[in-house]
PDB file of N, CA and C in Angstrom:
ATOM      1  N   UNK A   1      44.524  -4.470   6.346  1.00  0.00           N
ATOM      2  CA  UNK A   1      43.500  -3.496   6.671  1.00  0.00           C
ATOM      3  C   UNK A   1      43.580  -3.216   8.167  1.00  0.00           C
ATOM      4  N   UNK A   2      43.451  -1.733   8.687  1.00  0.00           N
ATOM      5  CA  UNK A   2      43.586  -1.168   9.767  1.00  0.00           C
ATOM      6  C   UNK A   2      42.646  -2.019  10.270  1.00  0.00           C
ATOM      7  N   UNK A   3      42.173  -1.887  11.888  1.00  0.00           N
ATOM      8  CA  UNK A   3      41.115  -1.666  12.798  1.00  0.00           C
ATOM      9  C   UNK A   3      40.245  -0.993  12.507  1.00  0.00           C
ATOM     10  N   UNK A   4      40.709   0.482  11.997  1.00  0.00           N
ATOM     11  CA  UNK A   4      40.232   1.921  11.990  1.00  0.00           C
ATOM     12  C   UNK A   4      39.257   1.683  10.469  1.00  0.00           C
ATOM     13  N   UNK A   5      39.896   0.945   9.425  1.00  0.00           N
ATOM     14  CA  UNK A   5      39.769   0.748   8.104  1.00  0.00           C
ATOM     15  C   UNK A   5      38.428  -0.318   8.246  1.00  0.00           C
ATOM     16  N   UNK A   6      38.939  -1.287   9.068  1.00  0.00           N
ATOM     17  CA  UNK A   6      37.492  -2.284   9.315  1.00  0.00           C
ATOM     18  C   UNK A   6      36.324  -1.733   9.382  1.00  0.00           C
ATOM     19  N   UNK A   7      36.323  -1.397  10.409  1.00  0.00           N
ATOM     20  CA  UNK A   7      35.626  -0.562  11.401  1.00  0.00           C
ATOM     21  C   UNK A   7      33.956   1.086  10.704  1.00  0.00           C
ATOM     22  N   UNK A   8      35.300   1.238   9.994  1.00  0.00           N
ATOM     23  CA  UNK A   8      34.399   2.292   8.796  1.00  0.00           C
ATOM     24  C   UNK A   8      34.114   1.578   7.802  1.00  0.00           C
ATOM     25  N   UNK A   9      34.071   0.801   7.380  1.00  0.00           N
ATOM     26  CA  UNK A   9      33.785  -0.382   6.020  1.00  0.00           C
ATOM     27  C   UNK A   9      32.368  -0.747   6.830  1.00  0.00           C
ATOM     28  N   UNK A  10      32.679  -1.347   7.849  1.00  0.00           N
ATOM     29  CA  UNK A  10      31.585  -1.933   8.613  1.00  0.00           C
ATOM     30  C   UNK A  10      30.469  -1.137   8.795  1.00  0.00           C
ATOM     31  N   UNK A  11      30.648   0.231   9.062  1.00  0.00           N
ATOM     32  CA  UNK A  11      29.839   1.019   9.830  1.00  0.00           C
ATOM     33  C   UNK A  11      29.013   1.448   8.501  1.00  0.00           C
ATOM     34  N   UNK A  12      29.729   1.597   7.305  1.00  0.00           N
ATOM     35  CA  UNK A  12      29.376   1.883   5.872  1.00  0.00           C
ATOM     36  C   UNK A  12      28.461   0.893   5.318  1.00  0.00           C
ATOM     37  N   UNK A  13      28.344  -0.173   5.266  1.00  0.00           N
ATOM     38  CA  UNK A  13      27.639  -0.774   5.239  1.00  0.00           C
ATOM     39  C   UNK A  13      26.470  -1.656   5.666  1.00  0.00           C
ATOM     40  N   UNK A  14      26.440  -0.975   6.909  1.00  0.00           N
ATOM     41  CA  UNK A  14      25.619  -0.784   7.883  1.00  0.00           C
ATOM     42  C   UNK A  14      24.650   0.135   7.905  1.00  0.00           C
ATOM     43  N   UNK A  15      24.831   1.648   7.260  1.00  0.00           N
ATOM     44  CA  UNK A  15      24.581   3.003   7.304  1.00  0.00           C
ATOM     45  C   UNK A  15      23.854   2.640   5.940  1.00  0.00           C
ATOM     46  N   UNK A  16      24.145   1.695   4.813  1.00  0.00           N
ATOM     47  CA  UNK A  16      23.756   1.693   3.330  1.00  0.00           C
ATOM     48  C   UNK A  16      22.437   0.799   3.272  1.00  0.00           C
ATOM     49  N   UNK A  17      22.389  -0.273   4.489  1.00  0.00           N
ATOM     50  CA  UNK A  17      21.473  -1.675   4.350  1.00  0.00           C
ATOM     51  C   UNK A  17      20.304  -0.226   5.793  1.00  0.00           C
ATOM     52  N   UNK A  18      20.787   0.386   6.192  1.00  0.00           N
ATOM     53  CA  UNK A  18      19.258   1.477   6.611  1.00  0.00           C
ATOM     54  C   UNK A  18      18.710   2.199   6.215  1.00  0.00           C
ATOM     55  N   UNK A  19      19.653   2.897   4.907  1.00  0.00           N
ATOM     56  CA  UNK A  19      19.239   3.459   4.160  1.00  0.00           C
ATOM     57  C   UNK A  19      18.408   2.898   3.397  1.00  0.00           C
ATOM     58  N   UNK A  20      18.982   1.939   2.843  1.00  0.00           N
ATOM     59  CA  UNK A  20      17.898   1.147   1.985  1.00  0.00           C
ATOM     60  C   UNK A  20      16.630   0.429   2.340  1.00  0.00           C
ATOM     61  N   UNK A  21      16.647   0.399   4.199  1.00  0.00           N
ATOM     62  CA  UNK A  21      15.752  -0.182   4.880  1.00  0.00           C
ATOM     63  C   UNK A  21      14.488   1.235   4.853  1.00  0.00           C
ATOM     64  N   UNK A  22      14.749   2.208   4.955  1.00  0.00           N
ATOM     65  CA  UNK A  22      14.185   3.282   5.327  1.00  0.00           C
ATOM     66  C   UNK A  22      13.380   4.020   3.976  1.00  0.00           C
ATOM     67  N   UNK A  23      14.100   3.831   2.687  1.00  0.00           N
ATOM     68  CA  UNK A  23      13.578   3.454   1.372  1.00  0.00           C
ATOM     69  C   UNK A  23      12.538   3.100   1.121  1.00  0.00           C
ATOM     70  N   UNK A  24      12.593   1.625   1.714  1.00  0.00           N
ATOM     71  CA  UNK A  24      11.478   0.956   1.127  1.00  0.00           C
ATOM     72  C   UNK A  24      10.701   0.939   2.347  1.00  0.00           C
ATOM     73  N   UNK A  25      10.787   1.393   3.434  1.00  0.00           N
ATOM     74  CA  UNK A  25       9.468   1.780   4.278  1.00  0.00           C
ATOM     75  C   UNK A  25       8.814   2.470   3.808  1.00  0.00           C
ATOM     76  N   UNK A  26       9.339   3.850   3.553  1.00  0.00           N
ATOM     77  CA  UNK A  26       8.857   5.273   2.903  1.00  0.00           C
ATOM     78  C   UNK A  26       8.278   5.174   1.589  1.00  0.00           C
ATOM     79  N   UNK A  27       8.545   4.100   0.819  1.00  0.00           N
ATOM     80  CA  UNK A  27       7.573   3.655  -0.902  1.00  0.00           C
ATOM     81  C   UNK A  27       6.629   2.613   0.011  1.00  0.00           C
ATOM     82  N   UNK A  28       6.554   2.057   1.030  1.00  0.00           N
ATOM     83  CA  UNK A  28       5.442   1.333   1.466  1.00  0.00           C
ATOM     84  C   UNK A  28       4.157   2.024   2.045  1.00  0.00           C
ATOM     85  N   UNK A  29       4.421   3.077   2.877  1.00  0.00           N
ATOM     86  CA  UNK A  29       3.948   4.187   3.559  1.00  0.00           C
ATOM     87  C   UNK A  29       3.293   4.918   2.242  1.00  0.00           C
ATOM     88  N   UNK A  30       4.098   5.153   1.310  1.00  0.00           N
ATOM     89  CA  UNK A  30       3.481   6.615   0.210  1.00  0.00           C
ATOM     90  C   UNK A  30       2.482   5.203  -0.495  1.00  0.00           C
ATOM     91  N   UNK A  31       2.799   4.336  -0.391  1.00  0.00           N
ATOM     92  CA  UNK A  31       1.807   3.301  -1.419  1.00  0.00           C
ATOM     93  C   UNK A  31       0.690   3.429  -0.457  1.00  0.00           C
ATOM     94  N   UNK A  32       0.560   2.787   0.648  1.00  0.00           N
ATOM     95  CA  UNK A  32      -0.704   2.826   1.668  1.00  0.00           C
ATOM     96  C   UNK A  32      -1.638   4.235   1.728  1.00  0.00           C
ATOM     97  N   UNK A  33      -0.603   5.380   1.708  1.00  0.00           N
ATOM     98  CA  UNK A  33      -1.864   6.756   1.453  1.00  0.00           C
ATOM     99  C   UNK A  33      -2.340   6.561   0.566  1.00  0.00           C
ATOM    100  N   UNK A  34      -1.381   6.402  -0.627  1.00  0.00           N
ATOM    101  CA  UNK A  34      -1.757   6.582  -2.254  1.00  0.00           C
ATOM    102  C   UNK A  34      -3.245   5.935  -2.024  1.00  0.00           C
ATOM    103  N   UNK A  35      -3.552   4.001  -2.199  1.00  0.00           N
ATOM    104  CA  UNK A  35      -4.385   3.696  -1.409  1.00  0.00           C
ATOM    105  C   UNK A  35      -5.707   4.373  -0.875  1.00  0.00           C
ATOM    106  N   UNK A  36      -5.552   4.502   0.475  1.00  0.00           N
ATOM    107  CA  UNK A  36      -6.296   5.165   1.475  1.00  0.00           C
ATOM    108  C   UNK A  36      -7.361   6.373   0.915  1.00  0.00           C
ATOM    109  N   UNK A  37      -6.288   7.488  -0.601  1.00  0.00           N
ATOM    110  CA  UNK A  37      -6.768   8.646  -0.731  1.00  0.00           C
ATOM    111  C   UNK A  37      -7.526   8.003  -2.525  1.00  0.00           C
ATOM    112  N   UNK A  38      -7.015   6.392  -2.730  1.00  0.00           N
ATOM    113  CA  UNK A  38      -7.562   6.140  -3.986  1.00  0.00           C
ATOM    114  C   UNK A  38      -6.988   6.995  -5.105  1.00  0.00           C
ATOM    115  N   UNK A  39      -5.651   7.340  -5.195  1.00  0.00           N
ATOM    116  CA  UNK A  39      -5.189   8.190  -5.926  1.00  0.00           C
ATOM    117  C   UNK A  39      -4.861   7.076  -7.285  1.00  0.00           C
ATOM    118  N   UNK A  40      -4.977   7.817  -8.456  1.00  0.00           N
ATOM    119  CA  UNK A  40      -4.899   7.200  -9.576  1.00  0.00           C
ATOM    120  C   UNK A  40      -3.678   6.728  -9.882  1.00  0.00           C
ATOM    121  N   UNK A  41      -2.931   6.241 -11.057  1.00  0.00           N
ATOM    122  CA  UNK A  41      -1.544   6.432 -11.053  1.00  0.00           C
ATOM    123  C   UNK A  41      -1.029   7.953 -12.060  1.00  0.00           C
ATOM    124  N   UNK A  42      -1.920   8.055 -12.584  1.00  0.00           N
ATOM    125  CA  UNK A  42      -1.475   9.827 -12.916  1.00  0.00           C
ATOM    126  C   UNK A  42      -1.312  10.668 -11.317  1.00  0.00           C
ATOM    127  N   UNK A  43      -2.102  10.857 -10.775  1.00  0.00           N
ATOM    128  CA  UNK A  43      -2.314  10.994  -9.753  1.00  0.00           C
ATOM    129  C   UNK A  43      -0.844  10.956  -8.548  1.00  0.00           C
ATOM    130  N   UNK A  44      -0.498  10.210  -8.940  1.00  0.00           N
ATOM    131  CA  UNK A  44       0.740   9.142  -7.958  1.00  0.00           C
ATOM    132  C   UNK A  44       2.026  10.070  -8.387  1.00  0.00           C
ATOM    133  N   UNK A  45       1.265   9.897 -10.222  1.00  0.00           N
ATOM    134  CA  UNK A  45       3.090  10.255 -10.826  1.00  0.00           C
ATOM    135  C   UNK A  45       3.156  12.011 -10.373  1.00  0.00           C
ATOM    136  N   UNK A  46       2.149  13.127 -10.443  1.00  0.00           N
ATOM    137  CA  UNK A  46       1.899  14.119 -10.249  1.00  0.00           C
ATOM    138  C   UNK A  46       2.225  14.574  -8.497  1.00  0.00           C
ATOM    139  N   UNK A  47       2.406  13.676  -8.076  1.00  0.00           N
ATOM    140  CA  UNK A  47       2.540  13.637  -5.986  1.00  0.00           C
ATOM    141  C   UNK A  47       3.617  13.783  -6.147  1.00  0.00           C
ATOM    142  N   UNK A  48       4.480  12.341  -6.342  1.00  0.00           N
ATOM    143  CA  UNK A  48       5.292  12.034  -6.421  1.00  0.00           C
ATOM    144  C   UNK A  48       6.845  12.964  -7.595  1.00  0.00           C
ATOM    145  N   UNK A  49       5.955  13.910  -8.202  1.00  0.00           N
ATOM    146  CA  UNK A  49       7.131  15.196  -9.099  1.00  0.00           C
ATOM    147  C   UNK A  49       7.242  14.400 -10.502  1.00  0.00           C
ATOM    148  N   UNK A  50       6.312  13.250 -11.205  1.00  0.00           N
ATOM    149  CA  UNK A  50       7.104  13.016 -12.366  1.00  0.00           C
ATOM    150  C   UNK A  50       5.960  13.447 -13.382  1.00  0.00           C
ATOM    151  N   UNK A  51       4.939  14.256 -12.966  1.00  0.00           N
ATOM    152  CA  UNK A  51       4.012  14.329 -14.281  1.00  0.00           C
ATOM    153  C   UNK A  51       3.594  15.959 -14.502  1.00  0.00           C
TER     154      UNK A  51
END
């Protein structure tokens, strides 16, 4: 394996563990309004595009 090959492997999986960090901020955040506004879970599913 290149330098070049390392290097982007690394950066890739780096880029995947913030993504996934940034994920589950953003379902922590929409849970705390949800919360805050006392929204039901119909409510949640209807915000959120599934109802």
């Amino acid at each position: 394996m290149t330098a070049k090959q390392l290097a982007y492997e690394t950066i890739s999986a780096f880029v995947q563990r913030l993504e996934e960090q940034l994920d589950s901020y953003k379902n922590h955040i929409n849970r705390l309004v949800y919360q805050l506004y006392d929204l039901t879970e119909e409510e949640i599913k209807i915000v959120e595009g599934e109802g």
